[in-house]
C-alpha atoms as a PDB file:
ATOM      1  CA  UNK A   1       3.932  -7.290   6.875  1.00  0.00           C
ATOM      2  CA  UNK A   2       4.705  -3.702   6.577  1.00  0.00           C
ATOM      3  CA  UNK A   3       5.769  -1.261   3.239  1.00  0.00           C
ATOM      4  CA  UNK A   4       9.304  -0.626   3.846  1.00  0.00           C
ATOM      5  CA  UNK A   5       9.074   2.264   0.870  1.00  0.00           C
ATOM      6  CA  UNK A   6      11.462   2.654  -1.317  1.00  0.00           C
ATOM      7  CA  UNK A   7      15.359   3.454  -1.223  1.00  0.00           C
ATOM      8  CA  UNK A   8      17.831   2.498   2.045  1.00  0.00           C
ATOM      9  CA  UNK A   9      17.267   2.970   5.737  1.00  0.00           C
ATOM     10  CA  UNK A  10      18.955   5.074   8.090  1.00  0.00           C
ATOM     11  CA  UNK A  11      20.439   3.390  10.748  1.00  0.00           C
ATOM     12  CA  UNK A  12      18.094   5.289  13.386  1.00  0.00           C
ATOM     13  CA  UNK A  13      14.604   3.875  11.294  1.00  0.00           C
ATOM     14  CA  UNK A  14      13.915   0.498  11.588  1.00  0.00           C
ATOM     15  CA  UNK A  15      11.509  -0.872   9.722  1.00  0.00           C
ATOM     16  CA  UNK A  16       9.620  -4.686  10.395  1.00  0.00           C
ATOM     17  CA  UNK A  17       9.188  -6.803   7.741  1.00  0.00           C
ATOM     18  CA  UNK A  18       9.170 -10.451   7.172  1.00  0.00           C
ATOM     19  CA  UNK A  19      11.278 -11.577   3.909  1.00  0.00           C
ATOM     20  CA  UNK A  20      12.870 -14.919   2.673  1.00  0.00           C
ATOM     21  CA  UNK A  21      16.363 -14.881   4.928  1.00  0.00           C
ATOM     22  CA  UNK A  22      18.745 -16.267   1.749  1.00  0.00           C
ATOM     23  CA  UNK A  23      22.026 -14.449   3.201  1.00  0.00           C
ATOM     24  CA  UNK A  24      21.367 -16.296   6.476  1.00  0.00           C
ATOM     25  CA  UNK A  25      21.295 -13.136   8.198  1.00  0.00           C
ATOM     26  CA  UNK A  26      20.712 -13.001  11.998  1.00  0.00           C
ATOM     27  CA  UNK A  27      18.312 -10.917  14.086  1.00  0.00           C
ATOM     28  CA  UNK A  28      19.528  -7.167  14.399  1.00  0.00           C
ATOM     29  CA  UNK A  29      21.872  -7.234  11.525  1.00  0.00           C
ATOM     30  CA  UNK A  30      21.537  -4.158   8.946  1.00  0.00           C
ATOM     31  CA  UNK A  31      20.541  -6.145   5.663  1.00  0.00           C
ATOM     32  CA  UNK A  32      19.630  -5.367   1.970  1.00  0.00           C
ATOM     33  CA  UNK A  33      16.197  -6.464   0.611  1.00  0.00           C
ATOM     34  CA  UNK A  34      15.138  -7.165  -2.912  1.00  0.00           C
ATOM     35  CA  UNK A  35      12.220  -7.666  -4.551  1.00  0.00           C
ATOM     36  CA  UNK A  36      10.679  -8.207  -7.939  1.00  0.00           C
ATOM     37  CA  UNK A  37       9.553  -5.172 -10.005  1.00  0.00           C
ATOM     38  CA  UNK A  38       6.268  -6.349 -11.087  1.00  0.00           C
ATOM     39  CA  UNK A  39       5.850  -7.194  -7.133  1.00  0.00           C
ATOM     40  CA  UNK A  40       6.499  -4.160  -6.065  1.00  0.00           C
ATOM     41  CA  UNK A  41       4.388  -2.805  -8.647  1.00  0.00           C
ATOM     42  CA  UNK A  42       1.261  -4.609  -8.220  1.00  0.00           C
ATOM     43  CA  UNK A  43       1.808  -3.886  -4.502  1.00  0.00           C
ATOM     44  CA  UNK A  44       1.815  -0.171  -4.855  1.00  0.00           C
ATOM     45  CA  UNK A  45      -1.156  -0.580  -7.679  1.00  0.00           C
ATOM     46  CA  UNK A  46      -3.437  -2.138  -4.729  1.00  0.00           C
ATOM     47  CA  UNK A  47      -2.100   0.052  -2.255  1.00  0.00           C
ATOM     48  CA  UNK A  48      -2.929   3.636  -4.089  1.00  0.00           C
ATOM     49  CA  UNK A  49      -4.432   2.388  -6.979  1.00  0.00           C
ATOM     50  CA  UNK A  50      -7.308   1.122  -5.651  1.00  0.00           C
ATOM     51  CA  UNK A  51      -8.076   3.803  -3.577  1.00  0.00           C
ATOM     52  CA  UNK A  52      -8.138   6.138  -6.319  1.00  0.00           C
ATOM     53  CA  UNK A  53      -9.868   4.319  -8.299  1.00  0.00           C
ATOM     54  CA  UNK A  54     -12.574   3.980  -5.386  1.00  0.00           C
ATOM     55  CA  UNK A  55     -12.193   7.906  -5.316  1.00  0.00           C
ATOM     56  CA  UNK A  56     -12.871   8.704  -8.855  1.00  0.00           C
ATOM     57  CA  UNK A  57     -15.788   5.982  -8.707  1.00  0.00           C
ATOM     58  CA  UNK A  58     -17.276   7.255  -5.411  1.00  0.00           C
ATOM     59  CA  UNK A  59     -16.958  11.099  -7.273  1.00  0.00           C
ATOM     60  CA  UNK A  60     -18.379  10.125 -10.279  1.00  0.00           C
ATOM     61  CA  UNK A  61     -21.451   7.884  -9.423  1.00  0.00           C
ATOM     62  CA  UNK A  62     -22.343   9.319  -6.112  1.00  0.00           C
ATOM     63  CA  UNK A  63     -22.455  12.545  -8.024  1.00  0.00           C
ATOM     64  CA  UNK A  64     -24.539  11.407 -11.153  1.00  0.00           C
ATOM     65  CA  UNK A  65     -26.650   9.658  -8.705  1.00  0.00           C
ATOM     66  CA  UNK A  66     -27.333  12.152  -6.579  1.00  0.00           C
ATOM     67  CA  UNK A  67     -28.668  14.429  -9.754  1.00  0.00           C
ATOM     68  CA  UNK A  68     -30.694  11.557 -11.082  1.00  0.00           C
ATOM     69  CA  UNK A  69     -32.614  11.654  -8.133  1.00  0.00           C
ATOM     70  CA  UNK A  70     -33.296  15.004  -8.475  1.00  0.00           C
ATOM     71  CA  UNK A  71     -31.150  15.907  -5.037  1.00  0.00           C
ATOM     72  CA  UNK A  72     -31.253  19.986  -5.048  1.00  0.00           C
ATOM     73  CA  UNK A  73     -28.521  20.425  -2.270  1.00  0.00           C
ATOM     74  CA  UNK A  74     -24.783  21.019  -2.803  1.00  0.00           C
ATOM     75  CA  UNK A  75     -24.165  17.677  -4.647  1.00  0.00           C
ATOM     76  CA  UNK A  76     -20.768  17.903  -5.372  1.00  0.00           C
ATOM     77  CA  UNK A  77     -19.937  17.911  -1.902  1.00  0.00           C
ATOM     78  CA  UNK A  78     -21.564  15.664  -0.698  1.00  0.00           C
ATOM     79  CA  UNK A  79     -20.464  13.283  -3.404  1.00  0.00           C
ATOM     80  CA  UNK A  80     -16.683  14.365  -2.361  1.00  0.00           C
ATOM     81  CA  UNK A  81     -17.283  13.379   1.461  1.00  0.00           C
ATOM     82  CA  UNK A  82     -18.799  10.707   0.196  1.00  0.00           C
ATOM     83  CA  UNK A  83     -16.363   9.239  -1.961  1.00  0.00           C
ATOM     84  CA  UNK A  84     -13.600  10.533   0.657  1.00  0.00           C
ATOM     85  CA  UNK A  85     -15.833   7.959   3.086  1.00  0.00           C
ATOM     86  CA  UNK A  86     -15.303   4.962   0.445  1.00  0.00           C
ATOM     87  CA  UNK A  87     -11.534   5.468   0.026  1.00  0.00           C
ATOM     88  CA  UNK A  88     -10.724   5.094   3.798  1.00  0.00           C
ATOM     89  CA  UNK A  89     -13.351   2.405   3.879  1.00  0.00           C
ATOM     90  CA  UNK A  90     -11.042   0.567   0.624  1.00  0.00           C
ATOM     91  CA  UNK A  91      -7.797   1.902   2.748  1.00  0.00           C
ATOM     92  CA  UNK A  92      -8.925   0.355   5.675  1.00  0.00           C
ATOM     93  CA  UNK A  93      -9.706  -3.071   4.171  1.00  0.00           C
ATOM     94  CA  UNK A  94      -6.447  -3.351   2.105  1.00  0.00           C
ATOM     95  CA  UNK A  95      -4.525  -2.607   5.473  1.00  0.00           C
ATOM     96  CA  UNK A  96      -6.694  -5.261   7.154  1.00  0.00           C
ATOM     97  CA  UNK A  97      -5.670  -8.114   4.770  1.00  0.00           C
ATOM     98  CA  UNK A  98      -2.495  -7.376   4.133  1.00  0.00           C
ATOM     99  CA  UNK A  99      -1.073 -10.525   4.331  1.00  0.00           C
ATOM    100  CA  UNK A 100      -3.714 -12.239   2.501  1.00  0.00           C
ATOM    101  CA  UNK A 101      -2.939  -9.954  -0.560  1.00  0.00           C
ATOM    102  CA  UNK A 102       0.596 -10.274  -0.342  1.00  0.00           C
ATOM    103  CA  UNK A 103      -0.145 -14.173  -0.749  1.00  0.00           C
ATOM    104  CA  UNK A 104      -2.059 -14.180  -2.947  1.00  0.00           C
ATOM    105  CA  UNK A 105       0.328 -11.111  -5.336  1.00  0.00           C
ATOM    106  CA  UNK A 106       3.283 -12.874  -4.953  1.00  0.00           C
ATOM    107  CA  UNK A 107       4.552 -10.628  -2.569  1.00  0.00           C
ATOM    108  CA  UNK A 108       7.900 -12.065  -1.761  1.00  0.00           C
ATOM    109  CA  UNK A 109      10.957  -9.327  -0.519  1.00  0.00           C
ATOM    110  CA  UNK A 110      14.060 -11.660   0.249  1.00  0.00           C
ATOM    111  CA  UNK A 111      17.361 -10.294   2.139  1.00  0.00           C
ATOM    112  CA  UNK A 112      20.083 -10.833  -0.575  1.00  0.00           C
ATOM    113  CA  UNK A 113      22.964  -9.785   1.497  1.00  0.00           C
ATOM    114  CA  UNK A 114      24.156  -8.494   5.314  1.00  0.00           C
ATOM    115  CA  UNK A 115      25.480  -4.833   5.274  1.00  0.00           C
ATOM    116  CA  UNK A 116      28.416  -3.467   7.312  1.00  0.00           C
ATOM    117  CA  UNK A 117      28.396  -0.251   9.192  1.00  0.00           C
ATOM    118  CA  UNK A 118      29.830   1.518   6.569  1.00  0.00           C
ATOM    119  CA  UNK A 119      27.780   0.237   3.484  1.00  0.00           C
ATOM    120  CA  UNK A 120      24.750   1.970   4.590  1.00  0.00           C
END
Protein backbone atom coordinates (compact mmCIF):
# COMPACT_ATOMS: atom_id res chain seq x y z
CA UNK A 1 0.00 0.00 0.00
CA UNK A 2 0.97 3.51 -0.56
CA UNK A 3 -0.14 7.14 1.38
CA UNK A 4 -2.29 8.72 -1.10
CA UNK A 5 -2.04 12.17 1.19
CA UNK A 6 -4.64 14.08 1.69
CA UNK A 7 -7.21 16.10 -0.58
CA UNK A 8 -8.14 15.01 -4.54
CA UNK A 9 -5.89 13.98 -7.37
CA UNK A 10 -5.17 15.61 -10.48
CA UNK A 11 -5.95 13.75 -13.31
CA UNK A 12 -2.11 13.70 -14.46
CA UNK A 13 -1.01 11.97 -10.67
CA UNK A 14 -1.94 8.67 -10.17
CA UNK A 15 -1.55 7.27 -7.17
CA UNK A 16 -1.61 3.06 -6.29
CA UNK A 17 -3.43 1.95 -3.61
CA UNK A 18 -5.38 -1.05 -2.73
CA UNK A 19 -8.95 -0.20 -1.01
CA UNK A 20 -12.28 -2.15 -0.47
CA UNK A 21 -13.97 -1.67 -4.24
CA UNK A 22 -17.83 -0.98 -2.72
CA UNK A 23 -18.86 1.25 -5.90
CA UNK A 24 -17.81 -1.70 -8.08
CA UNK A 25 -15.51 0.45 -9.82
CA UNK A 26 -13.36 -0.92 -12.70
CA UNK A 27 -9.62 -0.63 -13.38
CA UNK A 28 -8.65 2.96 -14.71
CA UNK A 29 -11.73 4.69 -13.56
CA UNK A 30 -11.14 8.14 -11.57
CA UNK A 31 -12.73 7.17 -8.07
CA UNK A 32 -13.27 8.78 -4.58
CA UNK A 33 -11.74 7.10 -1.47
CA UNK A 34 -12.79 7.31 2.12
CA UNK A 35 -11.49 6.42 5.11
CA UNK A 36 -12.04 6.56 8.83
CA UNK A 37 -10.63 9.52 10.83
CA UNK A 38 -9.14 7.72 13.63
CA UNK A 39 -7.50 5.50 10.65
CA UNK A 40 -6.10 8.01 9.08
CA UNK A 41 -4.96 9.34 12.22
CA UNK A 42 -3.23 6.54 13.75
CA UNK A 43 -1.70 6.10 10.27
CA UNK A 44 -0.10 9.47 10.15
CA UNK A 45 0.76 9.04 14.16
CA UNK A 46 3.06 5.89 13.10
CA UNK A 47 4.14 7.43 10.07
CA UNK A 48 5.67 10.90 11.65
CA UNK A 49 4.98 10.26 15.01
CA UNK A 50 7.17 7.71 15.59
CA UNK A 51 9.92 9.09 13.98
CA UNK A 52 9.88 12.04 16.05
CA UNK A 53 9.49 10.52 18.83
CA UNK A 54 12.67 8.30 17.90
CA UNK A 55 14.27 11.84 17.20
CA UNK A 56 13.63 13.50 20.43
CA UNK A 57 14.65 10.06 22.18
CA UNK A 58 17.82 9.54 20.09
CA UNK A 59 18.58 13.64 21.06
CA UNK A 60 17.91 13.32 24.44
CA UNK A 61 19.58 10.00 25.63
CA UNK A 62 22.38 9.83 23.18
CA UNK A 63 23.16 13.26 24.49
CA UNK A 64 22.86 12.60 28.35
CA UNK A 65 24.72 9.51 27.64
CA UNK A 66 27.34 10.73 25.95
CA UNK A 67 28.07 13.34 29.07
CA UNK A 68 27.69 10.58 31.59
CA UNK A 69 30.49 9.00 30.15
CA UNK A 70 32.45 11.81 30.44
CA UNK A 71 32.71 12.17 26.31
CA UNK A 72 34.71 15.71 25.93
CA UNK A 73 34.03 16.10 22.09
CA UNK A 74 31.21 18.09 20.45
CA UNK A 75 28.36 16.01 22.02
CA UNK A 76 25.54 17.63 20.77
CA UNK A 77 26.41 16.75 17.43
CA UNK A 78 27.12 13.81 17.55
CA UNK A 79 23.98 13.03 19.47
CA UNK A 80 22.04 14.93 16.45
CA UNK A 81 23.69 12.56 13.69
CA UNK A 82 23.05 10.13 15.85
CA UNK A 83 19.55 10.42 16.50
CA UNK A 84 19.18 11.62 12.69
CA UNK A 85 20.73 7.78 12.14
CA UNK A 86 17.76 6.23 14.39
CA UNK A 87 14.92 8.12 12.66
CA UNK A 88 15.76 6.80 9.11
CA UNK A 89 16.54 3.51 10.76
CA UNK A 90 12.49 3.80 12.43
CA UNK A 91 11.55 5.38 8.76
CA UNK A 92 12.96 2.64 7.09
CA UNK A 93 11.29 -0.12 9.15
CA UNK A 94 7.76 1.47 9.15
CA UNK A 95 8.09 1.64 5.22
CA UNK A 96 9.23 -2.00 5.27
CA UNK A 97 6.07 -3.33 7.03
CA UNK A 98 3.70 -1.37 5.76
CA UNK A 99 1.21 -3.70 5.18
CA UNK A 100 1.64 -5.49 8.32
CA UNK A 101 0.79 -2.19 10.21
CA UNK A 102 -1.98 -1.32 8.15
CA UNK A 103 -3.42 -4.85 9.32
CA UNK A 104 -2.91 -4.77 12.19
CA UNK A 105 -4.33 -0.45 12.56
CA UNK A 106 -7.27 -1.10 10.84
CA UNK A 107 -6.15 0.50 7.92
CA UNK A 108 -9.04 0.13 5.60
CA UNK A 109 -9.56 3.16 2.61
CA UNK A 110 -12.71 1.93 0.55
CA UNK A 111 -13.78 3.63 -2.96
CA UNK A 112 -17.30 5.02 -2.10
CA UNK A 113 -18.12 6.23 -5.50
CA UNK A 114 -16.77 6.48 -9.47
CA UNK A 115 -16.07 10.16 -10.55
CA UNK A 116 -16.80 11.68 -13.99
CA UNK A 117 -14.45 13.85 -15.90
CA UNK A 118 -15.85 16.78 -14.68
CA UNK A 119 -16.22 16.00 -10.86
CA UNK A 120 -12.60 16.09 -10.34
Amino acid sequence: MQDAGLGMASESSKVKIEAINTADANVGELVSIDMKNPDVLKAAFIAYGLPLLVLIAGVLSVGAGLNAIGYRGDSEIVAGVVSLLLTGAAYLIIRKNEEKIGQIIGYSPAITEVLKHGEI
